[in-house]
Protein backbone atom coordinates (compact mmCIF):
# COMPACT_ATOMS: atom_id res chain seq x y z
CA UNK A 1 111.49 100.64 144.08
CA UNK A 2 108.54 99.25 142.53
CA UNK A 3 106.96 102.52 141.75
CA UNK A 4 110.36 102.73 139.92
CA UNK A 5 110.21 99.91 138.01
CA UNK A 6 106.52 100.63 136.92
CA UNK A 7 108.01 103.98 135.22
CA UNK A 8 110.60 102.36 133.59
CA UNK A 9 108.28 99.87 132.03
CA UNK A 10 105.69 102.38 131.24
CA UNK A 11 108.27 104.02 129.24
CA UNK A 12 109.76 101.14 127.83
CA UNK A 13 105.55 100.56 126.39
CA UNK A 14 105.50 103.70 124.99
CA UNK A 15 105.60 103.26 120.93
CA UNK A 16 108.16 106.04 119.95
CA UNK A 17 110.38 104.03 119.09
CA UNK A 18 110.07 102.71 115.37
CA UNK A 19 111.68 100.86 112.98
CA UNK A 20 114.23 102.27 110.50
CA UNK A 21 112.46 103.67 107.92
CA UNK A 22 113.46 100.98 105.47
CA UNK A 23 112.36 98.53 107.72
CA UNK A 24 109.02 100.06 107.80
CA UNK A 25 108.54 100.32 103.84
CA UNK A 26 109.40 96.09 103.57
CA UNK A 27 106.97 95.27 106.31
CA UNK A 28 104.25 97.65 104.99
CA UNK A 29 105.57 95.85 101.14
CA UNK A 30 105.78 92.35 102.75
CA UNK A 31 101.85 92.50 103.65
CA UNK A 32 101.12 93.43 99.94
CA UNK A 33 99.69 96.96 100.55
CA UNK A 34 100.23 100.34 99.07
CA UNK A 35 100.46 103.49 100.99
CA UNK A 36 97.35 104.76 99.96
CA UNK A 37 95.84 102.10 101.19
CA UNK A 38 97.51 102.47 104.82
CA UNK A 39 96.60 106.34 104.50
CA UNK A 40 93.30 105.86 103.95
CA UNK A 41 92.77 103.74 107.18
CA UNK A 42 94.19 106.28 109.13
CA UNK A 43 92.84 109.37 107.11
CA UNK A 44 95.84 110.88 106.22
CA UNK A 45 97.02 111.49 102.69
CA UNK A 46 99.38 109.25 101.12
CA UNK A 47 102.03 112.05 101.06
CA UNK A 48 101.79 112.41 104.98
CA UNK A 49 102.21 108.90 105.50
CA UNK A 50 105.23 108.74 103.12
CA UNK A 51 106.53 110.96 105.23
CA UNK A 52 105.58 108.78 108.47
CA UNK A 53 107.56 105.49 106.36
CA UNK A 54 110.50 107.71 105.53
CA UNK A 55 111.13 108.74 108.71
CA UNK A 56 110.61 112.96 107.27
CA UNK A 57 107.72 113.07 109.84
CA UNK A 58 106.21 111.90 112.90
CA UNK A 59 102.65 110.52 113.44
CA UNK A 60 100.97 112.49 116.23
CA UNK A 61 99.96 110.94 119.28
CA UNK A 62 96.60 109.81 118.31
CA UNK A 63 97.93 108.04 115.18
CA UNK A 64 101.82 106.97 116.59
CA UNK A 65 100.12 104.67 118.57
CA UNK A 66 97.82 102.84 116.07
CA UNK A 67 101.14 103.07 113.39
CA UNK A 68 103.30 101.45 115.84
CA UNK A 69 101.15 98.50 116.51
CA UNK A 70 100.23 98.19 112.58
CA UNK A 71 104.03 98.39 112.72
CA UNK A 72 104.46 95.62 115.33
CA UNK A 73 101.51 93.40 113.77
CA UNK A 74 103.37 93.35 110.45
CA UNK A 75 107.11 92.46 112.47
CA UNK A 76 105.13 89.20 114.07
CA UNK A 77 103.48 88.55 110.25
CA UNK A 78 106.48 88.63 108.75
CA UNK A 79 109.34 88.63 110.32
CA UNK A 80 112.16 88.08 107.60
CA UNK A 81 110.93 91.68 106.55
CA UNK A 82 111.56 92.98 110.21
CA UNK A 83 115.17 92.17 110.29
CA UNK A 84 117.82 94.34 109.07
CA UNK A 85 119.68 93.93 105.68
CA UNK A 86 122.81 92.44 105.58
CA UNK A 87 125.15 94.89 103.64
CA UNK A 88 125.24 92.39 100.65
CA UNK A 89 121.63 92.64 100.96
CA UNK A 90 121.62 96.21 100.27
CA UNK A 91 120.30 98.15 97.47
CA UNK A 92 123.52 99.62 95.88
């Protein structure tokens, strides 16, 4: 059972899952940055990483990982922009 529970938490560690795109774009906003400046650190254009923030693409391993805890660094920063919008909230 143990060995069990060690794959379930292994895959509950892995960082595949991401934030909703939008949620993604306010924390990467909420930190004051552009995404040039986030592509550069992981040299990638800005167009690929737009793509990474939109949800259109996903990083590949080597860079999902580092993205997910830039990701999860920003949440703990500031987390009013982690939360989800309330629909009044909402761009319209």
């Amino acid at each position: 059972m143990s060995e069990l529970l060690d794959a379930v938490d292994a895959l509950l560690a892995r960082p595949d899952i991401m934030p909703p795109p939008d949620i993604r774009a306010r924390l990467r906003k909420a930190d004051g940055l552009t995404q040039d400046e986030v592509a550069e650190v992981f040299g990638v254009t800005r167009v690929a990483f737009h793509r990474w923030e939109t949800g259109q693409a996903k990083p590949r391993r080597r860079h999902l990982e580092a993205y997910a805890r830039l990701l999860n660094g920003w949440a703990t920063k500031h987390p009013e922009a982690a939360k989800p919008l309330k629909p009044t909230q909402q761009a319209g």
